[in-house]
C-alpha atoms as a PDB file:
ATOM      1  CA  UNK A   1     -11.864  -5.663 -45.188  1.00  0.00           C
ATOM      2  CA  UNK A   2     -14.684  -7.781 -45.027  1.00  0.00           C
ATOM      3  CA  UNK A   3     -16.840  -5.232 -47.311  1.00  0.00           C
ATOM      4  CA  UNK A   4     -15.641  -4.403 -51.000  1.00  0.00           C
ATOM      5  CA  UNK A   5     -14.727  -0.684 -52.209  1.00  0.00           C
ATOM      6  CA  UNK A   6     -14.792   0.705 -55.383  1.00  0.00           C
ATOM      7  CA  UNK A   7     -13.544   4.352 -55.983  1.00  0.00           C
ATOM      8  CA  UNK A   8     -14.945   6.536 -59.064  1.00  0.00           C
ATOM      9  CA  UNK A   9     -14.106   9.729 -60.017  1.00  0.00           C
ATOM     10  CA  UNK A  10     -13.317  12.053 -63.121  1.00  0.00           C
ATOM     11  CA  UNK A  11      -9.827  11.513 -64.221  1.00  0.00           C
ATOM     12  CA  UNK A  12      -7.215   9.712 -62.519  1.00  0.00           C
ATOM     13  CA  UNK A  13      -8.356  11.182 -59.120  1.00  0.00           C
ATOM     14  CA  UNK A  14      -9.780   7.832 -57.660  1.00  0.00           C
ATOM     15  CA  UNK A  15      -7.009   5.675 -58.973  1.00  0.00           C
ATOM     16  CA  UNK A  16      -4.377   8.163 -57.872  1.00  0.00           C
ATOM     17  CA  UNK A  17      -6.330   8.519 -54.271  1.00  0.00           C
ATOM     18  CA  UNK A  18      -5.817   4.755 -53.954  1.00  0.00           C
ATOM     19  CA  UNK A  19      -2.441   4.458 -54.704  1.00  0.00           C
ATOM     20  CA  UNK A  20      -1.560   7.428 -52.610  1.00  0.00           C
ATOM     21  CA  UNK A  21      -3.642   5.500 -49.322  1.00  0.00           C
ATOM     22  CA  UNK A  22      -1.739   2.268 -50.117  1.00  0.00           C
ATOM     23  CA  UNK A  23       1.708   4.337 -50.280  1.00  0.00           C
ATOM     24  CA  UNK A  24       0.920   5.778 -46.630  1.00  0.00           C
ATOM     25  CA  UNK A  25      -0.232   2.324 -45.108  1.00  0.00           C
ATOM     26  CA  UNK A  26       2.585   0.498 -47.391  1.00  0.00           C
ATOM     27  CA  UNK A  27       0.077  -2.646 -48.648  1.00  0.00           C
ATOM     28  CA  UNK A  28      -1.729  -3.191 -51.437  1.00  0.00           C
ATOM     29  CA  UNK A  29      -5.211  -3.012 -50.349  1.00  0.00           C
ATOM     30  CA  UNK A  30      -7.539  -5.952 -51.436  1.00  0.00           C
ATOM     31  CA  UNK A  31     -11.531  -5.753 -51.973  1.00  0.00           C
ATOM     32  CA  UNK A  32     -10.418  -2.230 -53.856  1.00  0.00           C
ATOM     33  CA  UNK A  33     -11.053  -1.343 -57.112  1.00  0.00           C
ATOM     34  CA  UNK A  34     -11.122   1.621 -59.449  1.00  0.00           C
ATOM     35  CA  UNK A  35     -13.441   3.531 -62.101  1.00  0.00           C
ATOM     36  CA  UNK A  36     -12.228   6.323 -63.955  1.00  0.00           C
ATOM     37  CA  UNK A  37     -14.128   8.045 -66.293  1.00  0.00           C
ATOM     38  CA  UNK A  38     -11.717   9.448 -68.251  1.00  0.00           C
ATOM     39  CA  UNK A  39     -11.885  11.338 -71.937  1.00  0.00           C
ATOM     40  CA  UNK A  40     -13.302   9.248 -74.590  1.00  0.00           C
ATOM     41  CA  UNK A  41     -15.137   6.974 -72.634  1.00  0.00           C
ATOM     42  CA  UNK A  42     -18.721   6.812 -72.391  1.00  0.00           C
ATOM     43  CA  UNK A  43     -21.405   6.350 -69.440  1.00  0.00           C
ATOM     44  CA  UNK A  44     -22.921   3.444 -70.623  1.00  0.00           C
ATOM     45  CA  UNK A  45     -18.863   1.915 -70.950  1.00  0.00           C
ATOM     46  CA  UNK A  46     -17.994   2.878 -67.591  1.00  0.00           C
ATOM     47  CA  UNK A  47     -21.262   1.326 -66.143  1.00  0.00           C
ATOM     48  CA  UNK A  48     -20.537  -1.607 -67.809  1.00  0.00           C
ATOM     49  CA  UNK A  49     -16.765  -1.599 -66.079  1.00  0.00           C
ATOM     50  CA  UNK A  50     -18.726  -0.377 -62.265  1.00  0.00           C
ATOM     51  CA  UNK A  51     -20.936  -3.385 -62.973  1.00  0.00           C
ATOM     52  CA  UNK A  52     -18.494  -5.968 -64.040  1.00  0.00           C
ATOM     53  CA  UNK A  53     -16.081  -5.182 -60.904  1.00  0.00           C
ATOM     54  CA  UNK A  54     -19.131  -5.357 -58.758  1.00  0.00           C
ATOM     55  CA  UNK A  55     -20.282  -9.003 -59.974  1.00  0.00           C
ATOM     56  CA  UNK A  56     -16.264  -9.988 -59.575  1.00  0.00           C
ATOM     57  CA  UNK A  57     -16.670  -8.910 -55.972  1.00  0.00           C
ATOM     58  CA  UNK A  58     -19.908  -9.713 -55.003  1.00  0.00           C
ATOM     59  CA  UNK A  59     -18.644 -13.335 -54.692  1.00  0.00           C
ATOM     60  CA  UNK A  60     -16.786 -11.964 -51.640  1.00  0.00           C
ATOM     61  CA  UNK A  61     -17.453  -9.563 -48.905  1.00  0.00           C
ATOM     62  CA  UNK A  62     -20.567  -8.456 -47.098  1.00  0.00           C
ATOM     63  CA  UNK A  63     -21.560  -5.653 -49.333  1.00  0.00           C
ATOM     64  CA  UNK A  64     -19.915  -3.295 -51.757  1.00  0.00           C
ATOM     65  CA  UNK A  65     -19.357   0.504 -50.454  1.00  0.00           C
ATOM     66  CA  UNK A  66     -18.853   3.095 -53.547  1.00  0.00           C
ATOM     67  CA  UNK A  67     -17.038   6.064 -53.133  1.00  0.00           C
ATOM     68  CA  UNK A  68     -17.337   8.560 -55.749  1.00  0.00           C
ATOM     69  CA  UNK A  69     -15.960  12.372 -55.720  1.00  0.00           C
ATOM     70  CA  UNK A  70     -18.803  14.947 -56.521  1.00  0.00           C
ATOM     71  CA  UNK A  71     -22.415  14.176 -56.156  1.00  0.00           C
ATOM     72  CA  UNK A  72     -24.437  14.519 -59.227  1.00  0.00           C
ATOM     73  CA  UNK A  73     -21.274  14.067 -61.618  1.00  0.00           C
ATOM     74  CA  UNK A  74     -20.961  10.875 -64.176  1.00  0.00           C
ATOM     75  CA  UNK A  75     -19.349   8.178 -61.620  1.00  0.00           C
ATOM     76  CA  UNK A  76     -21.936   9.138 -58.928  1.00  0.00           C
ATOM     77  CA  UNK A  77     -24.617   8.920 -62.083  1.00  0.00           C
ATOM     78  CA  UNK A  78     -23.428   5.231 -62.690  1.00  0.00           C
ATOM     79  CA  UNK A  79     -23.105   4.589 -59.227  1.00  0.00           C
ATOM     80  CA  UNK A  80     -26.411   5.485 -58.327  1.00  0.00           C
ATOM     81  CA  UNK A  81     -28.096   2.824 -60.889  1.00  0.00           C
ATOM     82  CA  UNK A  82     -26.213   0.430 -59.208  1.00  0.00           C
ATOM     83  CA  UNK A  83     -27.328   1.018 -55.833  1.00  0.00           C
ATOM     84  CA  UNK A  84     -30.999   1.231 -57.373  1.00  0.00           C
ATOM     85  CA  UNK A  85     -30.602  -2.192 -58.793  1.00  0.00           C
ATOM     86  CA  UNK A  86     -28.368  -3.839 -55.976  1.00  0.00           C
ATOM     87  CA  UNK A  87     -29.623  -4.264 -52.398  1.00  0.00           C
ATOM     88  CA  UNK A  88     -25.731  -4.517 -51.054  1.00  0.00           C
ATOM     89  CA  UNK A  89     -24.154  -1.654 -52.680  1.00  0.00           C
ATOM     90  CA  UNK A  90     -24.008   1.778 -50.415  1.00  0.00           C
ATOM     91  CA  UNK A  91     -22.792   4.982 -52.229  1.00  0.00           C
ATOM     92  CA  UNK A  92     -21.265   8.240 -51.062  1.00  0.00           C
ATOM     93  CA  UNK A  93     -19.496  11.080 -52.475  1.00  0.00           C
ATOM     94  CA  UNK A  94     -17.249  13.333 -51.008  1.00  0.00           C
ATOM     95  CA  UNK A  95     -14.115  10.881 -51.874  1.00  0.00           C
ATOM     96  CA  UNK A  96     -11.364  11.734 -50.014  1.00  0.00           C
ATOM     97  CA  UNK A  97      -7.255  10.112 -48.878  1.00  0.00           C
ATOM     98  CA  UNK A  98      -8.779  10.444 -44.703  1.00  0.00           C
ATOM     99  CA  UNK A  99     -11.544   8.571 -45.929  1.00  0.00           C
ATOM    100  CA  UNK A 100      -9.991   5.443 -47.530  1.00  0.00           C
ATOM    101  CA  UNK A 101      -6.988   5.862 -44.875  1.00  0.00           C
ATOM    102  CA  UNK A 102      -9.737   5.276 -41.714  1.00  0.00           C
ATOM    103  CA  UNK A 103     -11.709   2.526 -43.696  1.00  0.00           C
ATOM    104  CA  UNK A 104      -8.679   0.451 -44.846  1.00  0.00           C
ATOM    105  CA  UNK A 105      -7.397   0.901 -40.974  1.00  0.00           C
ATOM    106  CA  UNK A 106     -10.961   0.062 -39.293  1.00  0.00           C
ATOM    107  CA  UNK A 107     -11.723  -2.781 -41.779  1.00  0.00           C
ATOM    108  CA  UNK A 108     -15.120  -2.316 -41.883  1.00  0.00           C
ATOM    109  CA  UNK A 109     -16.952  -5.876 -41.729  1.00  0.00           C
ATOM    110  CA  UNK A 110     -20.345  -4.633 -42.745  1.00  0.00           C
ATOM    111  CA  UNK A 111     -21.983  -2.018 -44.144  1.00  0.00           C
ATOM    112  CA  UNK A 112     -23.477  -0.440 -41.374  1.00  0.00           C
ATOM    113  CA  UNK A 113     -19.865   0.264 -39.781  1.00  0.00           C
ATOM    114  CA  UNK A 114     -18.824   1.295 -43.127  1.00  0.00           C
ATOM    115  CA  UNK A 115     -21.233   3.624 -43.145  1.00  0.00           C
ATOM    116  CA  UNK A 116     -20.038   4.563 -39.516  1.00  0.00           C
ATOM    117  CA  UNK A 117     -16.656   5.140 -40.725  1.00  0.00           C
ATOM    118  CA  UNK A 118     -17.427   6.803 -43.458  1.00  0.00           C
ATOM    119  CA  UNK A 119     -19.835   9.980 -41.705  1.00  0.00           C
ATOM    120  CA  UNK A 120     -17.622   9.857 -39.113  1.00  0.00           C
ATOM    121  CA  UNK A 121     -14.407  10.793 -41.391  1.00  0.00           C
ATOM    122  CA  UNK A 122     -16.213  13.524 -42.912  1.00  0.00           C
ATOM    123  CA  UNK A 123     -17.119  15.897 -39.690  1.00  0.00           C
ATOM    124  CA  UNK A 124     -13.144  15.826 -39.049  1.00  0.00           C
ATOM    125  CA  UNK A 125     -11.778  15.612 -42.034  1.00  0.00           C
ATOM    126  CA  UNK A 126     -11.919  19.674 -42.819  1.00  0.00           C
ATOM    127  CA  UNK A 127      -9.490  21.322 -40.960  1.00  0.00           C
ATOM    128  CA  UNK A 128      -8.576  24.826 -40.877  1.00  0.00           C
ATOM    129  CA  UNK A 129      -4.531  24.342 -41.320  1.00  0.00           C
ATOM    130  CA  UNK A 130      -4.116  27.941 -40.527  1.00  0.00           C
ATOM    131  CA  UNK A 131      -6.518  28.768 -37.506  1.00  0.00           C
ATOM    132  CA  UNK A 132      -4.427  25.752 -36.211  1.00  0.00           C
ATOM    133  CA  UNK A 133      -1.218  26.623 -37.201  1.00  0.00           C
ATOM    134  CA  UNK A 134      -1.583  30.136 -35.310  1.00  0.00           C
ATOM    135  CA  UNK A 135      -3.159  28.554 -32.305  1.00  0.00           C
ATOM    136  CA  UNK A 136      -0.006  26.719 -31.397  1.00  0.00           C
ATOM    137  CA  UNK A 137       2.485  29.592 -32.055  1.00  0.00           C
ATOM    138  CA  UNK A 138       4.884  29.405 -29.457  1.00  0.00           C
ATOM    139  CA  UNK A 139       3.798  25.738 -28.851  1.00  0.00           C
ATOM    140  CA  UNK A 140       5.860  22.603 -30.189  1.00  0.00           C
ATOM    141  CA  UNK A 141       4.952  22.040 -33.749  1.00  0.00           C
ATOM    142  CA  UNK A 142       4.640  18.130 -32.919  1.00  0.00           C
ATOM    143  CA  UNK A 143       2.134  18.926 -30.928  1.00  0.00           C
ATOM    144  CA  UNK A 144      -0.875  20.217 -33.359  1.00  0.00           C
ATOM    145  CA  UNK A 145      -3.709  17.889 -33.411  1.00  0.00           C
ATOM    146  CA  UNK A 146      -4.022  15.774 -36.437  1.00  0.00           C
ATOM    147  CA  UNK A 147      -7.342  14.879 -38.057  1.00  0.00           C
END
């Protein structure tokens, strides 16, 4: 991937999220890091950690895209400084395994098909399992649609 990620989230989830993409595809994923803002640490600490990954990987790539899971919570907080004080840093929320899956398969080379990717993951990747699931009664199981 020619553009750097970083995943933040409360907890574990963004670490866990990463590991769980990586298990699926079977590599390690490179240009990926992780903030978690776990108990005990502070804002200003896990800033400091968003910050210091972002100078490591600013030497490399064309940008770094920020994933972060709720809007308005701590690692979209910290993210969004960084966005306001970086002109190559691009931050959503709404973190999710489809997303990461369809970015580490597209490698993204820029930010604006990052950003592609990224609204493009998030129309399709709600599905109503059960609406589905009752459509294709009677129909090969195989044969459901996948997101």
């Amino acid at each position: 991937m020619a553009i750097n990620l970083i995943v933040a989230s409360h907890g574990l989830f963004a670490q866990e999220a990463l590991k769980s993409a990586e298990m699926i595809l079977g590599v390690p994923q490179e240009n990926a890091a992780v903030v978690s803002i776990t108990a005990g640490r502070t804002s200003e600490e896990c800033l400091e950690e968003l910050t210091n990954i972002y100078n490591q990987q600013s030497k490399k790539g064309n940008g770094t895209l920020v994933l972060v899971d709720i809007f308005g919570g701590t690692p979209a907080n910290i993210a969004t400084y960084l966005t306001l004080t970086k002109e190559d840093v691009q931050v959503y929320s709404g973190l999710n395994i489809p997303m990461l899956l369809e970015l580490f398969l597209s490698n993204p080379e820029n930010m604006e098909q990052a950003k592609n990717i990224i609204e493009s993951v998030h129309g399709v990747s709600l599905v109503d399992i059960t609406a589905k699931a009752k459509e294709g009664m009677g129909e090969d199981g195989d044969s459901m649609d996948t997101y």
